[in-house]
Protein backbone atom coordinates (compact mmCIF):
# COMPACT_ATOMS: atom_id res chain seq x y z
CA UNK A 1 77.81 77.54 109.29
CA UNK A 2 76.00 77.60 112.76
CA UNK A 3 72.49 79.16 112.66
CA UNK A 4 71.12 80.33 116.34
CA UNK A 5 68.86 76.94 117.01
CA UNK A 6 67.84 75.88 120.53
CA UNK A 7 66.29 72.83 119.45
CA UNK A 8 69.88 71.58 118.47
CA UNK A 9 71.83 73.23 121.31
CA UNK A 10 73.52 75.60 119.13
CA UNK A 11 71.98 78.00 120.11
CA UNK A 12 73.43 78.31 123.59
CA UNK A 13 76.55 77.91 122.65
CA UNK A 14 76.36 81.23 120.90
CA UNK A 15 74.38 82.10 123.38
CA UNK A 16 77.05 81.76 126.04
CA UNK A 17 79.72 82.72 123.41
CA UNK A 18 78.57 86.33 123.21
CA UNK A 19 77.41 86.65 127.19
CA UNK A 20 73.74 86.63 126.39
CA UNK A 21 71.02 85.10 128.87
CA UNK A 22 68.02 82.88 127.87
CA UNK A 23 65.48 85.55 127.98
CA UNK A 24 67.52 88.49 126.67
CA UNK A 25 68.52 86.20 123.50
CA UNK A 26 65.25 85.02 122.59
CA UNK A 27 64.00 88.97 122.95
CA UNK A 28 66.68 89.78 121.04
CA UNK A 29 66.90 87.18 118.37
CA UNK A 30 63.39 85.98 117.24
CA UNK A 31 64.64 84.32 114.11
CA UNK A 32 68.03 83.99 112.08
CA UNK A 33 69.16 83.12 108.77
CA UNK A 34 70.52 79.81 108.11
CA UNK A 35 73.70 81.14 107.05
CA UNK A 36 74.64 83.27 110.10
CA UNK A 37 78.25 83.20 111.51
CA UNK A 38 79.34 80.34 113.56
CA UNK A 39 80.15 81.25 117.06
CA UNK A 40 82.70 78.94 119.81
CA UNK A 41 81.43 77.26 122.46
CA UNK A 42 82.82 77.85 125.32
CA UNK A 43 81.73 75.04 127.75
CA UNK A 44 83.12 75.49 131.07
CA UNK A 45 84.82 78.92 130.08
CA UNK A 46 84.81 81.70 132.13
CA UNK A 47 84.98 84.30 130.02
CA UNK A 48 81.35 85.35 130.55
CA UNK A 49 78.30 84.84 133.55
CA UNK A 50 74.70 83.64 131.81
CA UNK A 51 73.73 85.36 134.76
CA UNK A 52 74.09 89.12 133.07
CA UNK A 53 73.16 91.35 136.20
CA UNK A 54 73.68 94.61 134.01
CA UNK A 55 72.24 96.55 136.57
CA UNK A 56 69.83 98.58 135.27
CA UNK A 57 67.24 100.81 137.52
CA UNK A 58 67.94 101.99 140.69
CA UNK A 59 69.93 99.71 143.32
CA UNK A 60 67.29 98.50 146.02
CA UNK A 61 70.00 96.38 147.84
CA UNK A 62 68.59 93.02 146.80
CA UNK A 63 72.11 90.86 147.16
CA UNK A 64 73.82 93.34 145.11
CA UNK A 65 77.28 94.60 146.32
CA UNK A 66 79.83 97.59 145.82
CA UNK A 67 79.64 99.88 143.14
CA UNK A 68 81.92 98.49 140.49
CA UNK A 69 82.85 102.18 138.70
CA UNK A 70 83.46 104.52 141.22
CA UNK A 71 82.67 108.29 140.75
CA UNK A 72 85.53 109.61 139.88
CA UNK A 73 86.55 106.56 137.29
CA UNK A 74 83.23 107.31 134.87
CA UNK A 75 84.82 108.82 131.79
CA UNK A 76 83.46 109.64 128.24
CA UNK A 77 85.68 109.42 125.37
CA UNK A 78 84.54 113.25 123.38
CA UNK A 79 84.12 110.68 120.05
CA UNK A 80 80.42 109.58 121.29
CA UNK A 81 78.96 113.33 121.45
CA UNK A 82 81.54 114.81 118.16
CA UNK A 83 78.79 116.15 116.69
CA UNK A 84 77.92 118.47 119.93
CA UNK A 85 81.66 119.69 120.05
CA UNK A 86 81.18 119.80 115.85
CA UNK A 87 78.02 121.90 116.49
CA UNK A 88 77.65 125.74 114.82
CA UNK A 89 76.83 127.29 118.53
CA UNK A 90 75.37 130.36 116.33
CA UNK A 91 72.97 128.34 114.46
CA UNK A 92 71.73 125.87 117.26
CA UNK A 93 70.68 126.16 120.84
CA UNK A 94 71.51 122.85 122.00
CA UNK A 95 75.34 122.49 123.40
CA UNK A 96 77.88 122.91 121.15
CA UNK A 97 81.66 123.12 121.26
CA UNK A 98 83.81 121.89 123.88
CA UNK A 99 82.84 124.61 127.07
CA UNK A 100 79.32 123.72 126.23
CA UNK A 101 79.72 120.08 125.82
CA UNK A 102 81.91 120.26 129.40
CA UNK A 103 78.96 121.29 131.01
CA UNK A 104 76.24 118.83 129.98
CA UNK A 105 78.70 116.33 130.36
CA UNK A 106 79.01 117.44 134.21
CA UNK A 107 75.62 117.68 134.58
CA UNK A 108 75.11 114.03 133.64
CA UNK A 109 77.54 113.09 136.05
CA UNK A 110 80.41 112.28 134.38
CA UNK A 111 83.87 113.68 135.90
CA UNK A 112 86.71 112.41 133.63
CA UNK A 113 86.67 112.71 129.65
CA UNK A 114 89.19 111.52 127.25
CA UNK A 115 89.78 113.62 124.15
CA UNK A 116 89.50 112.53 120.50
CA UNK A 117 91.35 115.08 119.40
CA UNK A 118 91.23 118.99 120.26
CA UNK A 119 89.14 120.46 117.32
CA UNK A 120 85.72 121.69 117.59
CA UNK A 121 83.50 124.31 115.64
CA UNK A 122 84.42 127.73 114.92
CA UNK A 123 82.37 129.68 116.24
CA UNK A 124 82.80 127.76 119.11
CA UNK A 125 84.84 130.01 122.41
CA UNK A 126 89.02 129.49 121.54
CA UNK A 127 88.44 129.17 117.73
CA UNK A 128 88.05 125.72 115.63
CA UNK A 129 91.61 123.95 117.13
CA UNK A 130 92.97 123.84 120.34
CA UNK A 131 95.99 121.81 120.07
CA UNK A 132 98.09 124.44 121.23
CA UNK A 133 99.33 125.75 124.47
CA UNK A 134 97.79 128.33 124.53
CA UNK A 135 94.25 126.29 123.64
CA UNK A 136 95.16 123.82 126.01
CA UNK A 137 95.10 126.44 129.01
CA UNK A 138 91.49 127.42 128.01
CA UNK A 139 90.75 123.65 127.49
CA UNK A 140 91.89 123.13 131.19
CA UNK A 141 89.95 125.97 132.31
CA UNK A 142 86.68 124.85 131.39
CA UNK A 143 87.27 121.65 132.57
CA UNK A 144 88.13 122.86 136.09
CA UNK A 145 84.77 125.15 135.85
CA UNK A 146 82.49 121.98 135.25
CA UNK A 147 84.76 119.33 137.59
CA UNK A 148 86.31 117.47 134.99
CA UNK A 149 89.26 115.66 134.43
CA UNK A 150 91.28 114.69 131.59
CA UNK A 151 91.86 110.96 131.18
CA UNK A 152 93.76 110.44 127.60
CA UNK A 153 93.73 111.68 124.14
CA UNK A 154 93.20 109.48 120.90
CA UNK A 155 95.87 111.36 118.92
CA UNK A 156 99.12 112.24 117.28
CA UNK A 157 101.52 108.88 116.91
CA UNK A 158 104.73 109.64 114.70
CA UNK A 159 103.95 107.63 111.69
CA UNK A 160 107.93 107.83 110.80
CA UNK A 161 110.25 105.27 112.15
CA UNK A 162 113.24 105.82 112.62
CA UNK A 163 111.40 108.78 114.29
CA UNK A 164 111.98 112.35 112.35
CA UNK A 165 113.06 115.13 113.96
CA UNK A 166 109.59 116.69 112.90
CA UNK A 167 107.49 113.74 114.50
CA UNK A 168 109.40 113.56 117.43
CA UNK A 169 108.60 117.32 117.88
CA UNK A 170 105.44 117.14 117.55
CA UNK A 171 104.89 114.25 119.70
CA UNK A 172 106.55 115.96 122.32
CA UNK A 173 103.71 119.00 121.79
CA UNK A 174 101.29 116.73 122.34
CA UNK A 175 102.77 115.34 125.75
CA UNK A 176 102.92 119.20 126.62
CA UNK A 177 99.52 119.68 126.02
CA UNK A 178 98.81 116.68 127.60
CA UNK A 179 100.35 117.91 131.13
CA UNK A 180 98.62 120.68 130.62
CA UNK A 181 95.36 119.42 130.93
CA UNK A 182 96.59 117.43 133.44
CA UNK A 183 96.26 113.77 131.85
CA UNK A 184 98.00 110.63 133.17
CA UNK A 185 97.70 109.14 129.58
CA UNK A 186 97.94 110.01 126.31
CA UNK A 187 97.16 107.72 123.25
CA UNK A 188 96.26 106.96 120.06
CA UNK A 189 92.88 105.03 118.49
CA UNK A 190 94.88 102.53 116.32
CA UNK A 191 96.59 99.30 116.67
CA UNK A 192 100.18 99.58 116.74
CA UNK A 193 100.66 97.78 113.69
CA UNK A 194 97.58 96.11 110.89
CA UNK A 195 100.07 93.73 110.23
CA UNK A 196 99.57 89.79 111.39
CA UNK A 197 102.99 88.83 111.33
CA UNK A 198 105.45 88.27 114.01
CA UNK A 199 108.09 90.55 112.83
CA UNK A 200 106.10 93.59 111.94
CA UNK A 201 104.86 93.40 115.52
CA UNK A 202 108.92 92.81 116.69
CA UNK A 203 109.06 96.92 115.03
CA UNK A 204 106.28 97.98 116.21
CA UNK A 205 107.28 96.88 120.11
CA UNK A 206 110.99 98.86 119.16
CA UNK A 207 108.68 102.00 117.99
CA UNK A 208 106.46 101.80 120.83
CA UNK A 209 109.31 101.54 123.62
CA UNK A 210 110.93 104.94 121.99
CA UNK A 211 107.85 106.77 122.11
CA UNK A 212 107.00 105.67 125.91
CA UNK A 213 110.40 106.32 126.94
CA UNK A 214 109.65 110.07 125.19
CA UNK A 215 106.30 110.00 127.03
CA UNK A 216 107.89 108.74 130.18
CA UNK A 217 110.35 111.62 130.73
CA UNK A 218 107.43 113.46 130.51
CA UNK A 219 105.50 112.28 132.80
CA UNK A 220 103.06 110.97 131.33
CA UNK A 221 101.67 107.44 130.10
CA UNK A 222 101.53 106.03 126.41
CA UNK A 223 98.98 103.57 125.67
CA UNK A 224 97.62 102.35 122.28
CA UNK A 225 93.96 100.79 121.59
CA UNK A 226 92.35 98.03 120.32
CA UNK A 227 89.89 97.13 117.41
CA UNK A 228 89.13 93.48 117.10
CA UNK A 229 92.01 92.33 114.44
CA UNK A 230 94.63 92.98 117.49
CA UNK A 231 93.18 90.54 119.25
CA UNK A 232 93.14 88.13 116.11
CA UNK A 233 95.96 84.96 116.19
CA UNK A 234 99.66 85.91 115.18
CA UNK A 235 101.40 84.48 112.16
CA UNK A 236 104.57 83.49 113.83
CA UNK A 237 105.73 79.92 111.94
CA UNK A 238 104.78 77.49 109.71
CA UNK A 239 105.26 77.12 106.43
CA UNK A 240 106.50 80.16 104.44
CA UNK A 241 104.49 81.94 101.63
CA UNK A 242 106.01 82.88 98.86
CA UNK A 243 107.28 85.93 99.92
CA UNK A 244 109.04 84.57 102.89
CA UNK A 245 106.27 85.00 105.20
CA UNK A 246 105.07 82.47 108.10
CA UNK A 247 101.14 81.17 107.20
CA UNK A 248 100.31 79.62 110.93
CA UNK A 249 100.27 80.12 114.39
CA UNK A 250 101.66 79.36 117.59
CA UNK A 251 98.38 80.57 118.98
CA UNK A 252 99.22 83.51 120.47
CA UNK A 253 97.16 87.03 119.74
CA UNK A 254 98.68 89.78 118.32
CA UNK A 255 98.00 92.69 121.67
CA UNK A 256 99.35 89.35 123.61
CA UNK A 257 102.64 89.48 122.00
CA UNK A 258 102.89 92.82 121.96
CA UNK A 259 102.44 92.73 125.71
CA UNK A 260 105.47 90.51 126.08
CA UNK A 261 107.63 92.53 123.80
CA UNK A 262 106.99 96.07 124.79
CA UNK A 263 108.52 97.27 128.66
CA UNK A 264 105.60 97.41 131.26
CA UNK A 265 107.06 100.64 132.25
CA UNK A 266 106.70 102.16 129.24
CA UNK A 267 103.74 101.03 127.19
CA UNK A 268 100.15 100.69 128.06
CA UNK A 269 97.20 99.18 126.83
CA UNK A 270 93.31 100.50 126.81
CA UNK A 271 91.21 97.71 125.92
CA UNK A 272 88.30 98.40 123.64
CA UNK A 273 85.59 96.15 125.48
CA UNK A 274 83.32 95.94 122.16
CA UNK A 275 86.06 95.35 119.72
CA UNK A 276 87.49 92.45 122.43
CA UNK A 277 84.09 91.04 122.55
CA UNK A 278 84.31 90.93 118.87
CA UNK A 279 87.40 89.56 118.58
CA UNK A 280 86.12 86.56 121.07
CA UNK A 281 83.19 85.76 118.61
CA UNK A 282 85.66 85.78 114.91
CA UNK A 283 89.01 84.30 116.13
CA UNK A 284 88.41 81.20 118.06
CA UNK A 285 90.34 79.10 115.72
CA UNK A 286 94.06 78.87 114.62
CA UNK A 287 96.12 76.93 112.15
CA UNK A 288 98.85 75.55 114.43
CA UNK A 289 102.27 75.19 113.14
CA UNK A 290 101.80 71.45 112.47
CA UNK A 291 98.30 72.40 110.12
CA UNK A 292 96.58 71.25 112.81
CA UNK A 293 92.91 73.60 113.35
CA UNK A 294 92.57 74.16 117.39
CA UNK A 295 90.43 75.94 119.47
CA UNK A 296 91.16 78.82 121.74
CA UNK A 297 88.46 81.05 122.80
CA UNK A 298 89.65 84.82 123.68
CA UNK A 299 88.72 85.87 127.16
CA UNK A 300 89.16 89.37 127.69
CA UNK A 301 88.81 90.01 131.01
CA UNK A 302 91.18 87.27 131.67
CA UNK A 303 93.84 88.94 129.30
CA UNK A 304 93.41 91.83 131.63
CA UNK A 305 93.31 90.23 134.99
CA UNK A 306 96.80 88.27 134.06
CA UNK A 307 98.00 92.12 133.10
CA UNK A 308 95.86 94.25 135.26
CA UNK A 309 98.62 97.05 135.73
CA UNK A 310 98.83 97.19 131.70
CA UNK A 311 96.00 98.24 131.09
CA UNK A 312 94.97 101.70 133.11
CA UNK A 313 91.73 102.65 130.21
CA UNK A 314 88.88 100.61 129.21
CA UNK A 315 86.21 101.75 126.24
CA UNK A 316 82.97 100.66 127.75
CA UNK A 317 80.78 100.42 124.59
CA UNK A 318 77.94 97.71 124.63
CA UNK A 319 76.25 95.86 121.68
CA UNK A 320 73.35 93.63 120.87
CA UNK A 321 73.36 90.29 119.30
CA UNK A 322 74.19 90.25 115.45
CA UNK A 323 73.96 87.77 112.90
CA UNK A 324 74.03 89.47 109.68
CA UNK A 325 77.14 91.70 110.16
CA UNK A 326 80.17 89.38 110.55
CA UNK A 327 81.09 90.72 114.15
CA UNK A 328 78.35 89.45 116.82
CA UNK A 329 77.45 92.63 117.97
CA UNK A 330 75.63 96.17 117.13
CA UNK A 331 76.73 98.76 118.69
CA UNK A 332 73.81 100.49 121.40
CA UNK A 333 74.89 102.58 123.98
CA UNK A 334 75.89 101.32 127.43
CA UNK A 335 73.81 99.12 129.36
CA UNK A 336 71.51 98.78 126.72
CA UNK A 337 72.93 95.80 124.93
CA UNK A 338 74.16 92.48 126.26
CA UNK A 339 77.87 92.54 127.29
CA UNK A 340 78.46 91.36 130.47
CA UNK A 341 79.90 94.79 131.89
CA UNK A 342 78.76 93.24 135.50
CA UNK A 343 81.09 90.31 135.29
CA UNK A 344 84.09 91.96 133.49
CA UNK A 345 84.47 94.71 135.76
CA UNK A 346 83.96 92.14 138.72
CA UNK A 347 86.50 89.77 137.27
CA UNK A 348 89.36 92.38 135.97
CA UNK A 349 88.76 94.39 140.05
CA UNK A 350 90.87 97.68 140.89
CA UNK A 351 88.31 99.21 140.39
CA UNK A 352 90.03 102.46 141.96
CA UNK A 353 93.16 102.49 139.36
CA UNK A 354 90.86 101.37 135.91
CA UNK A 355 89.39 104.23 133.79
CA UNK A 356 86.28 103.04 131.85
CA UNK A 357 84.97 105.03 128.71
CA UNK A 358 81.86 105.69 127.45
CA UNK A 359 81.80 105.37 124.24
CA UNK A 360 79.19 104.86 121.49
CA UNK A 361 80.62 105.07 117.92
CA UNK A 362 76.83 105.43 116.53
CA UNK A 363 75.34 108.08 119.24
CA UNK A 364 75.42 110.95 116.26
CA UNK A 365 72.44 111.14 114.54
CA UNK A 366 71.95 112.99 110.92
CA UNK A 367 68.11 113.30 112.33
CA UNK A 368 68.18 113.98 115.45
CA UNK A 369 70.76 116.29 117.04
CA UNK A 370 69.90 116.16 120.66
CA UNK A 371 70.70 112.16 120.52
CA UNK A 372 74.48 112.06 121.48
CA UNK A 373 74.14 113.85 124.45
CA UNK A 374 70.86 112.10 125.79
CA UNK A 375 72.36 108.81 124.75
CA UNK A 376 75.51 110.30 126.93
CA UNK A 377 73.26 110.37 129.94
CA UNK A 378 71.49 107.01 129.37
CA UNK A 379 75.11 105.17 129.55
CA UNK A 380 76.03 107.01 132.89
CA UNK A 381 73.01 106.09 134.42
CA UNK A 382 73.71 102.28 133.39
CA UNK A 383 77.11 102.52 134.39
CA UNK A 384 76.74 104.45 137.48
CA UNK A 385 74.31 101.39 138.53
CA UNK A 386 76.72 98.49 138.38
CA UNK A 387 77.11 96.40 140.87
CA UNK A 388 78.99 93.86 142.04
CA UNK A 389 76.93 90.99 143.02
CA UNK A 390 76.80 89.12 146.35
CA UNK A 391 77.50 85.61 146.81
């Protein structure tokens, strides 16, 4: 195993495999264990700049270039600030519930938000669920009061395939509530499959395809998300274990196959930026179908540049470096870690059709209740400042 060592040049190469400048690794990495987790070297890659840029502070025009997020396109997903929807409104005076959470949100800046589901505190104005039609009205209400829009819903998937009547019903009450609040895209927070093999993913394509034809005739968009195992190597050959199951790989990822198998007009993709970024530092190595080890580093952004059109959402979530947990990263909120948000956005461009997330899995705080919501306002400040830089 690799331990972070400049003297020995190893160093850098994690260095550059996680995006991380000289100064901001050596800040954020004073001194390592011996057995931390080896990282690729990318070489000549171009998966991320040294050169970070982030952005931070206000824009004094020094070389830097067009706004990479514009206005409209800075979203929240409702997960970072649960515990402010969660909130007892009649035992706290901070925000609480979705009206209340609308409004801070607004005030912040933000104008789209994506929904984690529609449940929220009872006490809270419409009563502790609002997946309903009639809750989905009041939802869209308060949204239009504060300038918001609705970008997307993690939510209800049919686990059943062949689809039951019951699923496919309500599904098809989720694509109504979904117009309702007038959303482009509706989704889910899972993978469309845990499974690594080749023909599990072949099922989950046919499942997908039915459900975004559904979605389709409804005008609306079906897109699943990311956590870093679908970006992991498929196991599509090779020798067969012994239950009949292939052990190696031709190389491809999982999300990348599922790409080729599903119809572009009927299945999207939001990328989870974090969990990519992850998935770049643990899977750099396959067992090709000779038993040969090779090396392919992921590069997200490039995955979405070669598929811009695929993927309409992005969850911006930032990290710091990470030795000790297996992934690379912590999670911090946006612009406060060391993800290269300048250079993906740059490299992936249209900017005007991509819909970038806040999200911070760790903003709630058992401690301190005000933190989701002023961690909110610290990643739309830091996302708001990005720029694209001149050359």
């Amino acid at each position: 195993m690799t331990a972070f060592n400049d003297e020995s040049g190893s160093g850098d190469a994690l260095r550059r495999a996680l995006g991380v400048n000289r100064r901001r690794f050596l800040s954020t990495c004073t001194a390592v264990a011996a057995g931390a987790v080896a990282a690729p070297v990318l070489g000549a890659s171009p998966a991320l700049a040294q050169d970070r840029g982030r952005g931070h502070g206000h824009d004094h025009g020094h070389g830097r270039g067009h706004v990479l997020v514009p206005p409209g396109k800075r979203g929240i997903i409702l997960y970072t600030v649960r515990d402010a929807t969660a909130r007892d409104p009649l035992a706290s005076d901070l925000p609480s519930g979705f009206r209340e959470v609308f409004k801070q949100l607004a005030r912040h800046g933000y104008r789209q938000v994506e929904f984690a589901g529609y449940n929220q505190h009872a006490n809270a104005p419409g009563g502790a669920s609002l997946e309903s039609v009639a809750g989905a009205r009041l939802l869209r209400s308060w949204l239009d009061d504060y300038g918001l829009r609705a970008q997307g819903n993690h939510g209800f998937i049919p686990p059943s395939w062949p689809l039951t009547s019951a699923d496919v019903d309500r599904f098809k009450q989720h694509l109504e509530i979904a117009n309702i609040l007038g959303m482009d895209h509706m989704g889910t927070g899972g993978d469309p499959t845990g499974s690594s093999y080749r023909a599990d993913w072949d099922v989950a394509a046919d499942k997908w395809n039915a459900l975004g034809a559904i979605a389709r005739r409804e005008g609306i968009k079906l897109y699943t998300h990311n956590h870093d195992a679908a970006y992991g190597f498929l196991l599509d050959g090779g020798p067969l274990d012994d239950q009949g199951r292939p052990t190696r790989s031709s190389g491809i990822r999982k999300l990348e196959y599922f790409l080729k198998v599903t119809d572009p007009k009927l299945v999207w993709l939001e990328m989870d930026i974090f969990w990519a970024h992850v998935a770049q530092y643990k899977f750099h190595t396959y067992t090709a179908h000779d038993g040969s080890t090779r090396k392919k580093v992921f590069d997200p952004a490039g995955l979405v540049a070669r598929h811009n059109k695929r993927y309409p959402l992005f969850h911006a979530k930032d990290g710091v470096v990470s030795t000790t947990n297996g992934m690379g990263y912590d999670m911090v909120p946006f612009g406060t870690g060391v993800i290269d948000y300048t250079t993906f956005f740059s490299r992936v461009g249209d900017r005007n059709y991509h819909n970038p997330m806040v999200e911070d899995d760790n903003s709630p705080s058992a401690t301190d209740p005000a933190q989701s919501l002023r961690e909110a306002k610290i990643s739309y400040d830091n996302l708001a400042a990005l720029r694209a830089r001149r050359h």
